[in-house]
PDB file of N, CA and C in Angstrom:
ATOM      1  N   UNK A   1      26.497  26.345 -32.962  1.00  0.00           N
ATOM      2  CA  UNK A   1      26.544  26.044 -31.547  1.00  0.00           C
ATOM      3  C   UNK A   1      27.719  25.100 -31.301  1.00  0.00           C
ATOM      4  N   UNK A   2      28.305  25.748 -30.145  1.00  0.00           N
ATOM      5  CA  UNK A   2      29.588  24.497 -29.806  1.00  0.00           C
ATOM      6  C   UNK A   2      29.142  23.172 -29.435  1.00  0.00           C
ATOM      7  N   UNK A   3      30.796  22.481 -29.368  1.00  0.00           N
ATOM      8  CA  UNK A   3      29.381  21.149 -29.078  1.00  0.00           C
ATOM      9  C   UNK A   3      29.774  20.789 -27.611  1.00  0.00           C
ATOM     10  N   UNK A   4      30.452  21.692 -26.156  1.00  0.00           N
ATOM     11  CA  UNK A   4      30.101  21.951 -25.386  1.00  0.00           C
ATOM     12  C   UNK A   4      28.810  22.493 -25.166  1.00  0.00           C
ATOM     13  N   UNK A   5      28.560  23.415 -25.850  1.00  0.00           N
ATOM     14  CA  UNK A   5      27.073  23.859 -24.954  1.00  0.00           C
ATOM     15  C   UNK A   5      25.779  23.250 -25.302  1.00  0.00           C
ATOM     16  N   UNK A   6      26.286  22.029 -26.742  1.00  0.00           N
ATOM     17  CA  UNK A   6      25.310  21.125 -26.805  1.00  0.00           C
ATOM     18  C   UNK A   6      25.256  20.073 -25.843  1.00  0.00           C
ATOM     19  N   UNK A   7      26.104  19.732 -25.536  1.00  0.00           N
ATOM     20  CA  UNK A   7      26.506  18.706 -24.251  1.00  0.00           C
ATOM     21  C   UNK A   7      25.576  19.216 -23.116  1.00  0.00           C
ATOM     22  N   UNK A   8      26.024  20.635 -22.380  1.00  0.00           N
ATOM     23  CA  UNK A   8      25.531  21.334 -22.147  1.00  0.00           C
ATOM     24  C   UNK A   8      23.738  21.406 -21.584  1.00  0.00           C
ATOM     25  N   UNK A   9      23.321  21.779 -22.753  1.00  0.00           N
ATOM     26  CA  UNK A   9      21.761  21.631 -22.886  1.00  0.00           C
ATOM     27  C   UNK A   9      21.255  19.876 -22.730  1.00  0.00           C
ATOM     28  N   UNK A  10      22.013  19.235 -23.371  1.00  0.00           N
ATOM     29  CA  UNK A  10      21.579  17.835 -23.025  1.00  0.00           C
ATOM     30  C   UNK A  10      21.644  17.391 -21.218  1.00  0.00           C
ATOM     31  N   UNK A  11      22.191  17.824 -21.203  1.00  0.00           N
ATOM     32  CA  UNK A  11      22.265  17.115 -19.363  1.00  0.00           C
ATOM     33  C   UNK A  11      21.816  18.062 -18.906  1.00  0.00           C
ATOM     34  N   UNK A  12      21.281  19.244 -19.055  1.00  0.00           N
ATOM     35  CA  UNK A  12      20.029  20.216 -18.374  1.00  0.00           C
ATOM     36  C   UNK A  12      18.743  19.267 -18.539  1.00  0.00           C
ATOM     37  N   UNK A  13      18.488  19.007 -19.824  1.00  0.00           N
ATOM     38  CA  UNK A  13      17.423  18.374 -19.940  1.00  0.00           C
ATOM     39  C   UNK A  13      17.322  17.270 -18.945  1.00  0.00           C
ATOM     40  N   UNK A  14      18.326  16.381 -19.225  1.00  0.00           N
ATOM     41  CA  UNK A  14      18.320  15.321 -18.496  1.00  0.00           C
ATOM     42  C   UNK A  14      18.074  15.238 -17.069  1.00  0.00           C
ATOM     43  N   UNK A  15      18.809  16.382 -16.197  1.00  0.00           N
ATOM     44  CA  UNK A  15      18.009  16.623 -15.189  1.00  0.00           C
ATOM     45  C   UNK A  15      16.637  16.756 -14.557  1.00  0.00           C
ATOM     46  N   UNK A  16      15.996  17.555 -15.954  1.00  0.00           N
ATOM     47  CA  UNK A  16      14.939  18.040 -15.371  1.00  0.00           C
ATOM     48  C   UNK A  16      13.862  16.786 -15.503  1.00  0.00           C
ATOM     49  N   UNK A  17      14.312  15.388 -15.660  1.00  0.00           N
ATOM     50  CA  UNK A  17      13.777  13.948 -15.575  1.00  0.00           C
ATOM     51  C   UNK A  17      13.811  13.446 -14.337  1.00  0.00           C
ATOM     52  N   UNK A  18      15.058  13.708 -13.353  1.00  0.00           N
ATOM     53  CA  UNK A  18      15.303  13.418 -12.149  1.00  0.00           C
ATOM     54  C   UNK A  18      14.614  14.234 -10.992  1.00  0.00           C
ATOM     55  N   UNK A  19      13.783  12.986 -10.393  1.00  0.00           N
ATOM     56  CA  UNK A  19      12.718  13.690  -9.259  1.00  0.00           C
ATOM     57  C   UNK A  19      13.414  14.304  -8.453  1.00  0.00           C
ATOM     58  N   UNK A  20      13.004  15.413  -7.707  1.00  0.00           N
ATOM     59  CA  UNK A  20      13.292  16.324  -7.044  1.00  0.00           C
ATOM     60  C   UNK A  20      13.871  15.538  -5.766  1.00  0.00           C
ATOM     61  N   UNK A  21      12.937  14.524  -5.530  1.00  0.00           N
ATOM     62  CA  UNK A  21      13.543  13.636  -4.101  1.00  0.00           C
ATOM     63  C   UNK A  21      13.887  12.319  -4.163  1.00  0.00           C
ATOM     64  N   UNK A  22      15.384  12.156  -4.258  1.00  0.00           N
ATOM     65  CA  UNK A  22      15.243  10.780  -4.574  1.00  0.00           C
ATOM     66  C   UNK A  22      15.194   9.816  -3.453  1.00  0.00           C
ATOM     67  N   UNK A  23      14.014   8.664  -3.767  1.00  0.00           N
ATOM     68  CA  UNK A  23      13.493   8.369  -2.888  1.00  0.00           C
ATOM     69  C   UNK A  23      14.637   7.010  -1.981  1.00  0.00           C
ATOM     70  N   UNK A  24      14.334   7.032  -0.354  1.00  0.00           N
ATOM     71  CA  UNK A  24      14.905   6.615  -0.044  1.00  0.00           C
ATOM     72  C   UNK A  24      13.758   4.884   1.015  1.00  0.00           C
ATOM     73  N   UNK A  25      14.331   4.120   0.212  1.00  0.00           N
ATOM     74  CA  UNK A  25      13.627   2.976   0.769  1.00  0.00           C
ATOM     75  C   UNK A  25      13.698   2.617   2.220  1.00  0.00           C
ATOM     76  N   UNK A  26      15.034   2.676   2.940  1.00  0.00           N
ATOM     77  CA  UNK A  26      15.032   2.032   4.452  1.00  0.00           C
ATOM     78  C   UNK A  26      14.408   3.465   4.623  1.00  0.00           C
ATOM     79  N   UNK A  27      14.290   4.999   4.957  1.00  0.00           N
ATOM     80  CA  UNK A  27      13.382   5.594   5.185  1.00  0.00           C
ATOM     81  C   UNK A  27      11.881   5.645   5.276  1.00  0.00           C
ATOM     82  N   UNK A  28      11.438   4.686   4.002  1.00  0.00           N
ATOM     83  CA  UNK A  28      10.034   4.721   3.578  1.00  0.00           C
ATOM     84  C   UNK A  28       9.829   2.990   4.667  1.00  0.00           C
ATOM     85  N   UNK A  29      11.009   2.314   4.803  1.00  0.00           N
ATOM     86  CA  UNK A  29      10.238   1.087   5.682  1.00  0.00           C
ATOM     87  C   UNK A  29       9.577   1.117   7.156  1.00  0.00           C
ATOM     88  N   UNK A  30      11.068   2.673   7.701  1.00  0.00           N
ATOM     89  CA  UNK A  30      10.892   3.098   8.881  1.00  0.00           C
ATOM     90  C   UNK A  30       9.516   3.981   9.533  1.00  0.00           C
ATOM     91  N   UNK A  31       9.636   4.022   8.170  1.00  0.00           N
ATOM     92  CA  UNK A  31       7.970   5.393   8.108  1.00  0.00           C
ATOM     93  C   UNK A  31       6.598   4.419   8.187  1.00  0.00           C
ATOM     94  N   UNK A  32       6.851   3.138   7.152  1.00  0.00           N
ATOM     95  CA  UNK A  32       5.482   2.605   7.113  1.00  0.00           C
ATOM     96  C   UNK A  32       5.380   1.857   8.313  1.00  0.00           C
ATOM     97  N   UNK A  33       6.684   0.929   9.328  1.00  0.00           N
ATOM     98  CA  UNK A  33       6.698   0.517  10.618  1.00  0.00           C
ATOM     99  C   UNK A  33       5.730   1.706  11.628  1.00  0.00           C
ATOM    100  N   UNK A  34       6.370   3.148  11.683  1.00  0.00           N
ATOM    101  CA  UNK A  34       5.522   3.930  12.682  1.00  0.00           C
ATOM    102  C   UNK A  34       4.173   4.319  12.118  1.00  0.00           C
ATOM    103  N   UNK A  35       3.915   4.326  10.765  1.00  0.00           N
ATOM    104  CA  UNK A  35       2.385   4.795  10.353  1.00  0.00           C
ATOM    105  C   UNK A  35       1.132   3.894   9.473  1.00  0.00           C
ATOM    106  N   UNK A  36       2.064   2.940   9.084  1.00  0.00           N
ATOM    107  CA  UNK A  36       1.157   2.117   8.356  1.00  0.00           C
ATOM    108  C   UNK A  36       0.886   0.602   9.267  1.00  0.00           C
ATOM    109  N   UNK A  37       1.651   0.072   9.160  1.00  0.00           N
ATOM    110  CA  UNK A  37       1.345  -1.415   9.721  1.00  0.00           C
ATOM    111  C   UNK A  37       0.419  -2.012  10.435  1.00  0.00           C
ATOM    112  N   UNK A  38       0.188  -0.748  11.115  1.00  0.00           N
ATOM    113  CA  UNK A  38      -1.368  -1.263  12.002  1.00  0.00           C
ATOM    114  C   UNK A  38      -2.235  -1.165  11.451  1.00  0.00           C
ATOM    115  N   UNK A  39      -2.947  -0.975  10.372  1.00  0.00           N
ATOM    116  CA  UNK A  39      -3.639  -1.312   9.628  1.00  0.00           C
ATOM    117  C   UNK A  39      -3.440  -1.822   8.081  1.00  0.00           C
ATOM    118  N   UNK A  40      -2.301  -1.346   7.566  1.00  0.00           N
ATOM    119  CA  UNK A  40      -1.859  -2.400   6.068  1.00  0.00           C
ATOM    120  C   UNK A  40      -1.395  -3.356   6.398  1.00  0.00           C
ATOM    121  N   UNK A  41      -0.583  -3.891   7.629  1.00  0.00           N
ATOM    122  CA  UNK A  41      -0.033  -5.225   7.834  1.00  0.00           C
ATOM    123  C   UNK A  41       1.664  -4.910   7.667  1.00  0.00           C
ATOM    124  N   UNK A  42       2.152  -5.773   8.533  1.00  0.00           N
ATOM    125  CA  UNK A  42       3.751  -5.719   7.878  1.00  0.00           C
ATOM    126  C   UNK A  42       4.387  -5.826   6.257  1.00  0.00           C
ATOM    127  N   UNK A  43       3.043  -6.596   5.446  1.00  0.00           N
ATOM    128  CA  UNK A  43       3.538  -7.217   4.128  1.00  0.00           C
ATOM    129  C   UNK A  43       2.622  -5.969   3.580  1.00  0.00           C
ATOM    130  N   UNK A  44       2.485  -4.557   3.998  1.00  0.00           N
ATOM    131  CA  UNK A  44       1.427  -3.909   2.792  1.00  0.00           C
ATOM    132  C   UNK A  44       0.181  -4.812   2.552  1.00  0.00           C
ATOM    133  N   UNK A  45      -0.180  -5.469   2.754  1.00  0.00           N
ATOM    134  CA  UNK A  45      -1.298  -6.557   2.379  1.00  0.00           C
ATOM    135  C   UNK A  45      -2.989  -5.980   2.419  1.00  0.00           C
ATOM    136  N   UNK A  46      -2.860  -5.421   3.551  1.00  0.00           N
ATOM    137  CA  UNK A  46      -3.891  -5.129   4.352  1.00  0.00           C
ATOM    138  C   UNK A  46      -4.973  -6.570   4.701  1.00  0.00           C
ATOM    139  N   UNK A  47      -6.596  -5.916   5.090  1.00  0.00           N
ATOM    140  CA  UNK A  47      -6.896  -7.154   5.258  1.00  0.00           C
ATOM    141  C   UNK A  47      -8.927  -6.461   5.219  1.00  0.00           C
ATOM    142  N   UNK A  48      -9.259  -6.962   5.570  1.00  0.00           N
ATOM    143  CA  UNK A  48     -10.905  -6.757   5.379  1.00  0.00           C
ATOM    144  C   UNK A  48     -11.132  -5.072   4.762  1.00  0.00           C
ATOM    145  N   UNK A  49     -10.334  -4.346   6.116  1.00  0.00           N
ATOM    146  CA  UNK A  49     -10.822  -3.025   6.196  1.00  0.00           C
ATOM    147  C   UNK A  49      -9.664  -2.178   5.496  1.00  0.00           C
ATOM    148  N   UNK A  50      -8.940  -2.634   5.796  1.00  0.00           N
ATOM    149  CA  UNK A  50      -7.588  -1.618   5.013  1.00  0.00           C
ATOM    150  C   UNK A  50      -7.230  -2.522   3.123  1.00  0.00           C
ATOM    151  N   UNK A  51      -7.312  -1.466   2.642  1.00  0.00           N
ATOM    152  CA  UNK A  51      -6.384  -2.038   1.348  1.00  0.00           C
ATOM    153  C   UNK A  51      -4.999  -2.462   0.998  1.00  0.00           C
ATOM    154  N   UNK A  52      -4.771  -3.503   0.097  1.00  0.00           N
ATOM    155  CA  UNK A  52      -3.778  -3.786  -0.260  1.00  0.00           C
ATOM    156  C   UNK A  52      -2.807  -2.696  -1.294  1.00  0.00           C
ATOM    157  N   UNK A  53      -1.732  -2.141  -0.305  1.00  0.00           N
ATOM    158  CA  UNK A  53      -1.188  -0.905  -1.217  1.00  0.00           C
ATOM    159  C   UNK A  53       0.214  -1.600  -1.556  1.00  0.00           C
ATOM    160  N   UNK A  54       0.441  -2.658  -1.315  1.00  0.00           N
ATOM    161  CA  UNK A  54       1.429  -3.190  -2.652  1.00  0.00           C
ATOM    162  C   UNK A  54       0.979  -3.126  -3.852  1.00  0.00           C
ATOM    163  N   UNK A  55      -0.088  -3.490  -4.222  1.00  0.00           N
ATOM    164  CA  UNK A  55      -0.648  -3.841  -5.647  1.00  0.00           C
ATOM    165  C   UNK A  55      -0.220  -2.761  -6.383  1.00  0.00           C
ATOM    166  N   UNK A  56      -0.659  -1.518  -5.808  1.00  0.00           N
ATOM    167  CA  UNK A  56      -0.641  -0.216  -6.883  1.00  0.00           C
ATOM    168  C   UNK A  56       0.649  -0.191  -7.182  1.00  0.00           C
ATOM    169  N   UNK A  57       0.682   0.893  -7.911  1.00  0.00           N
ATOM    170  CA  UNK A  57       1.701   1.390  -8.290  1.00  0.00           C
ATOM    171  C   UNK A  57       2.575   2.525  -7.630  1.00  0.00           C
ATOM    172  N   UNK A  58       3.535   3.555  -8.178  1.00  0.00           N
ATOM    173  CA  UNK A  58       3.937   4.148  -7.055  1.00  0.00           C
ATOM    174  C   UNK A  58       3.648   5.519  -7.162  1.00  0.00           C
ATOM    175  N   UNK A  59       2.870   5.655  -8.696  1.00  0.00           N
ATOM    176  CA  UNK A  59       2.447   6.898  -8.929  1.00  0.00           C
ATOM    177  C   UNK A  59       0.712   6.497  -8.160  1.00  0.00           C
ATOM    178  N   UNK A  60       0.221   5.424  -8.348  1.00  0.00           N
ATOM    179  CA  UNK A  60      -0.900   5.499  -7.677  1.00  0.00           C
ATOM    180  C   UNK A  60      -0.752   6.357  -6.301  1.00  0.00           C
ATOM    181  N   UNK A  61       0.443   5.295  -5.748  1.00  0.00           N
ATOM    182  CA  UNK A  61       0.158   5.465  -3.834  1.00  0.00           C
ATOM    183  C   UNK A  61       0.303   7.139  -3.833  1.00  0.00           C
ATOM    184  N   UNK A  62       1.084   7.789  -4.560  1.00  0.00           N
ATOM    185  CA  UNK A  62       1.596   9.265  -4.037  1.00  0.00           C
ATOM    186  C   UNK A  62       0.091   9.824  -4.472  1.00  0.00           C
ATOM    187  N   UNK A  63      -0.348   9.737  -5.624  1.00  0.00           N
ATOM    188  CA  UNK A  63      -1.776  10.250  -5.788  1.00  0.00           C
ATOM    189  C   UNK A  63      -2.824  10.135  -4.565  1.00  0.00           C
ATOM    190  N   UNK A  64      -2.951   8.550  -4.463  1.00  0.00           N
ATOM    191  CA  UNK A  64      -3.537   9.007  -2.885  1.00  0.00           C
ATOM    192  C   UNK A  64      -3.419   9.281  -1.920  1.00  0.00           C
ATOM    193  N   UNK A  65      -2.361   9.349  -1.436  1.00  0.00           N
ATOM    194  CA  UNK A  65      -1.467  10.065  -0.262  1.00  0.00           C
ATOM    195  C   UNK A  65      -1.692  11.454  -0.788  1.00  0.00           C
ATOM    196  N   UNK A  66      -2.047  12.277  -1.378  1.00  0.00           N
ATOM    197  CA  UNK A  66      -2.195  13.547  -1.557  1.00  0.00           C
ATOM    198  C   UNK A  66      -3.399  14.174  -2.180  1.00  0.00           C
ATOM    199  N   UNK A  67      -4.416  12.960  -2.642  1.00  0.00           N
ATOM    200  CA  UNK A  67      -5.806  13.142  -2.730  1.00  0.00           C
ATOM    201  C   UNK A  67      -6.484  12.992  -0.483  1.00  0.00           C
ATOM    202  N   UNK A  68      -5.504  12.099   0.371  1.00  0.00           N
ATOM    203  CA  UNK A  68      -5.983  12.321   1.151  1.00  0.00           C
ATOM    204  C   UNK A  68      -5.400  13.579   1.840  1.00  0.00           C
ATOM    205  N   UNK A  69      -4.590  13.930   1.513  1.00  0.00           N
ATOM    206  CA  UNK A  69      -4.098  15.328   1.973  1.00  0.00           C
ATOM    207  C   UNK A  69      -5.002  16.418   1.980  1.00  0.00           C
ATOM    208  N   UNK A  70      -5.525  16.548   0.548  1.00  0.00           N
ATOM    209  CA  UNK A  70      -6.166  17.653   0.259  1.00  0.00           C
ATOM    210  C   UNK A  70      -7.577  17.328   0.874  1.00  0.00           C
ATOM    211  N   UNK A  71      -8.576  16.283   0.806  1.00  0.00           N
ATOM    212  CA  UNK A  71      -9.401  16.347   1.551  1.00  0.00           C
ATOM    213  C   UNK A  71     -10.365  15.606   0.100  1.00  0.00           C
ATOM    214  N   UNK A  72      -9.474  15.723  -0.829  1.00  0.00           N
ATOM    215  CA  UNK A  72     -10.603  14.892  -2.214  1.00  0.00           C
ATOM    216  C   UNK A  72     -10.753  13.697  -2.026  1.00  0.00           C
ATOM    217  N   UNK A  73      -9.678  12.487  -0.660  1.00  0.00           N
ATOM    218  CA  UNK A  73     -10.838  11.049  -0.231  1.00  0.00           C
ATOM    219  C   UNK A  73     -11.061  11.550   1.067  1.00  0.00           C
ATOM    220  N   UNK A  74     -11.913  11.814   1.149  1.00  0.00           N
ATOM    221  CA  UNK A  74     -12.420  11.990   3.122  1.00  0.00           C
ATOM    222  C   UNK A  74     -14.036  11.460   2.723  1.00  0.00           C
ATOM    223  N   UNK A  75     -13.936  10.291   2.243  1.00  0.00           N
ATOM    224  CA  UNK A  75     -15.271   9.296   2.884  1.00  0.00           C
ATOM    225  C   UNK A  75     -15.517   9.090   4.135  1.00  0.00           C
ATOM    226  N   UNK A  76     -17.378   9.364   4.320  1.00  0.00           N
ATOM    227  CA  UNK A  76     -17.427   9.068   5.759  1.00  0.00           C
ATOM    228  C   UNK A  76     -16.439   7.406   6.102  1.00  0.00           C
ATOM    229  N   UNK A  77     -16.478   7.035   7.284  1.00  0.00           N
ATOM    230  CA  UNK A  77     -15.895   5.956   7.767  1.00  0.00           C
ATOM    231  C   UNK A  77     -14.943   6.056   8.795  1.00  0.00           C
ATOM    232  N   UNK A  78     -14.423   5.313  10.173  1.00  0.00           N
ATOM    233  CA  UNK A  78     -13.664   5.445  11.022  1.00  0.00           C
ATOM    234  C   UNK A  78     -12.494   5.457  10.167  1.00  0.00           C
ATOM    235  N   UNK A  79     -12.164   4.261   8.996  1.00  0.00           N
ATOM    236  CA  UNK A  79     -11.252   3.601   8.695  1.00  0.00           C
ATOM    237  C   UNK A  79     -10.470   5.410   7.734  1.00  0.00           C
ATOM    238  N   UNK A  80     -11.511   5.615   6.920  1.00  0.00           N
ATOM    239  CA  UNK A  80     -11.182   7.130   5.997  1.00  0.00           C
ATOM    240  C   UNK A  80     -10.586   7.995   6.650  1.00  0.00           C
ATOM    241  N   UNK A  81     -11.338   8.226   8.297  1.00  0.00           N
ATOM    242  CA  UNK A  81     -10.843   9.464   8.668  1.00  0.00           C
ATOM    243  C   UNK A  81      -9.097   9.181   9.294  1.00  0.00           C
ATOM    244  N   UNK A  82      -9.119   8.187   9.689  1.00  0.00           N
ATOM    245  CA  UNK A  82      -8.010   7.733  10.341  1.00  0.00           C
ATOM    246  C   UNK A  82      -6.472   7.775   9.187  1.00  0.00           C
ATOM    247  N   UNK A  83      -7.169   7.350   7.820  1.00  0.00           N
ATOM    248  CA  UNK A  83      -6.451   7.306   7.058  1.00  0.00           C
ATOM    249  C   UNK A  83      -5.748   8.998   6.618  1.00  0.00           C
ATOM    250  N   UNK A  84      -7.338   9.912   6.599  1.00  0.00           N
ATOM    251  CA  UNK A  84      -7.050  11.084   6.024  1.00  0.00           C
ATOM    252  C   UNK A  84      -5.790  12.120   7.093  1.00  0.00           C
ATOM    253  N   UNK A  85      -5.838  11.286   8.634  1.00  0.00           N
ATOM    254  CA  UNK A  85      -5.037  12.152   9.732  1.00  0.00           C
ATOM    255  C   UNK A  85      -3.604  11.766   9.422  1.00  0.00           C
ATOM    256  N   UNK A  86      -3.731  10.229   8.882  1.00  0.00           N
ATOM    257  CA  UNK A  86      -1.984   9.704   8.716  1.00  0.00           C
ATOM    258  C   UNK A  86      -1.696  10.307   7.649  1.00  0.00           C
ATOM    259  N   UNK A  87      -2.714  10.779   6.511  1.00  0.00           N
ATOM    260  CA  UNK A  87      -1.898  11.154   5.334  1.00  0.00           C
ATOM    261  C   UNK A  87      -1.240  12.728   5.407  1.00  0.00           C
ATOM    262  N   UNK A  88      -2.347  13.010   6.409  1.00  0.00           N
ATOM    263  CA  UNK A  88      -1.857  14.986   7.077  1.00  0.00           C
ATOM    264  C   UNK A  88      -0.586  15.309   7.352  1.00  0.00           C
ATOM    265  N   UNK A  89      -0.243  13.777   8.379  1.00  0.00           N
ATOM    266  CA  UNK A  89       1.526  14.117   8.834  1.00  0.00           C
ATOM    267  C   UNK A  89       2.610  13.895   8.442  1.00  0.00           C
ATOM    268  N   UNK A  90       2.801  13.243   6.815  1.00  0.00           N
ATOM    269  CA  UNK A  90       3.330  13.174   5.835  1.00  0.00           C
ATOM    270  C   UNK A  90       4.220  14.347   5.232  1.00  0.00           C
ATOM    271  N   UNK A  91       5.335  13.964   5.172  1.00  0.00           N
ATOM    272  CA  UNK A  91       5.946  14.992   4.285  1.00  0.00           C
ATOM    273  C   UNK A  91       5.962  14.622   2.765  1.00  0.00           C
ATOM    274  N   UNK A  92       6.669  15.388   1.569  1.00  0.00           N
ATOM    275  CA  UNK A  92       6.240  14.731   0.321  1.00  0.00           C
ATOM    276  C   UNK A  92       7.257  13.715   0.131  1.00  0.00           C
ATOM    277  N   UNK A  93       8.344  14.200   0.562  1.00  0.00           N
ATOM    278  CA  UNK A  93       9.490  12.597   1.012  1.00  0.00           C
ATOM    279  C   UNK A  93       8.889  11.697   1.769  1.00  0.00           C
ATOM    280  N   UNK A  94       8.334  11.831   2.849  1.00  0.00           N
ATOM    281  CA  UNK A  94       7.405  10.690   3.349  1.00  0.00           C
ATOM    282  C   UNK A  94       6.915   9.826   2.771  1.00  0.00           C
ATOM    283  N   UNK A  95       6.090  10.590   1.728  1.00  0.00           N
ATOM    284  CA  UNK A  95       5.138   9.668   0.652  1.00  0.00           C
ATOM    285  C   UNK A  95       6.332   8.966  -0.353  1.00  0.00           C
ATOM    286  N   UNK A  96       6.853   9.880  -0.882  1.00  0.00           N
ATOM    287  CA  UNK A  96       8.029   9.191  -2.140  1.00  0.00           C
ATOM    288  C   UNK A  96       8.554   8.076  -1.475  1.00  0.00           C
ATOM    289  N   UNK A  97       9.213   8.129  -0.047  1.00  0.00           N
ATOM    290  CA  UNK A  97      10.110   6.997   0.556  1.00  0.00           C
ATOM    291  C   UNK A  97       8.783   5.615   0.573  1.00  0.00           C
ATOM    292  N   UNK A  98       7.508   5.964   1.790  1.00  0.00           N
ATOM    293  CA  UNK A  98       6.894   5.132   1.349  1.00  0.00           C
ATOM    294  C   UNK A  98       6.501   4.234   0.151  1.00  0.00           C
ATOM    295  N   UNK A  99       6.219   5.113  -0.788  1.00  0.00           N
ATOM    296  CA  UNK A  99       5.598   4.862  -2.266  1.00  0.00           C
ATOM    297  C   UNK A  99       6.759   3.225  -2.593  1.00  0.00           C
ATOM    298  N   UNK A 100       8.662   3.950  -2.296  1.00  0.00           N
ATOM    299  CA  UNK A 100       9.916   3.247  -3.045  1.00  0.00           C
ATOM    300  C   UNK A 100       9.423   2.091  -2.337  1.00  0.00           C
ATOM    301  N   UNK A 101       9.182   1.880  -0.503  1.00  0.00           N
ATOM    302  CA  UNK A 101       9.260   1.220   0.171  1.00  0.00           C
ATOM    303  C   UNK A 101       8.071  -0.039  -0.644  1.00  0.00           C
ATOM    304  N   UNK A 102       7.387   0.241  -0.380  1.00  0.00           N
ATOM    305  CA  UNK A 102       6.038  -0.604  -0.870  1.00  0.00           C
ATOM    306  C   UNK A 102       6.033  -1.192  -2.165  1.00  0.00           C
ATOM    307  N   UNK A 103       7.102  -0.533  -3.056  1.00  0.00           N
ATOM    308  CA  UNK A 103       6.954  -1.139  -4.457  1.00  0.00           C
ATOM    309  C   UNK A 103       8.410  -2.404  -4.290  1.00  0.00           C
ATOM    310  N   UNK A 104       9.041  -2.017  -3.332  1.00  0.00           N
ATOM    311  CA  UNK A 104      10.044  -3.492  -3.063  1.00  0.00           C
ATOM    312  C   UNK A 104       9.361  -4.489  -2.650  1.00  0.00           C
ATOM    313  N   UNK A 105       7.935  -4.399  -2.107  1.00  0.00           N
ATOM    314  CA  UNK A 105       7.338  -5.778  -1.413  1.00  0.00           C
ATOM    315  C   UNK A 105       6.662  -6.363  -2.670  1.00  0.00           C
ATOM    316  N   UNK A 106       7.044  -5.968  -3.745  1.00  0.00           N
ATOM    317  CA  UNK A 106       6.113  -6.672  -5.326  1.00  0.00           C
ATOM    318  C   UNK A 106       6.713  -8.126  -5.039  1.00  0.00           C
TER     319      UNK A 106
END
């Protein structure tokens, strides 16, 4: 094998490491200003009723952003359902930008 097309195969691979969307933070701040804040707080914090989604991680947040998608958290509760409608109008960049956004407030 040449050692172009070893080169080659190495940076194929290497690609296929790089997420499909790379995520964009002032996007994900603009997103959590119109969909989150009224109930996580400006700082992600949340407070009695909403959770603190700084803490997690960023593979957490996309997991639940798409466990509420599918309908696998739809606990009764005002607070659930409200959550499960914001997670509906999400795109998957939505979530990724959010996810980047929220892990800068560590």
């Amino acid at each position: 094998m040449k050692l172009s097309t070893v080169s080659l195969l190495i940076a194929a691979g290497a690609l296929a490491w790089v997420p499909a969307h790379a995520a964009d933070v002032a996007a994900g701040k603009a997103k959590a200003e119109e969909s989150c804040v009224d109930c996580h707080g400006d700082d992600g914090k949340g407070d009695d009723e909403s959770p603190d989604i700084v803490k997690i991680t960023q593979k957490e947040f996309v997991t639940a952003m798409q466990e509420f998608q599918s309908g696998k958290r739809n606990e009764p509760g005002k607070m659930q359902q409200k959550m499960v409608r914001e997670a509906k109008k999400l795109s998957a960049a939505d979530i990724a930008n959010l996810a980047a956004y929220y892990e800068t407030l560590k």
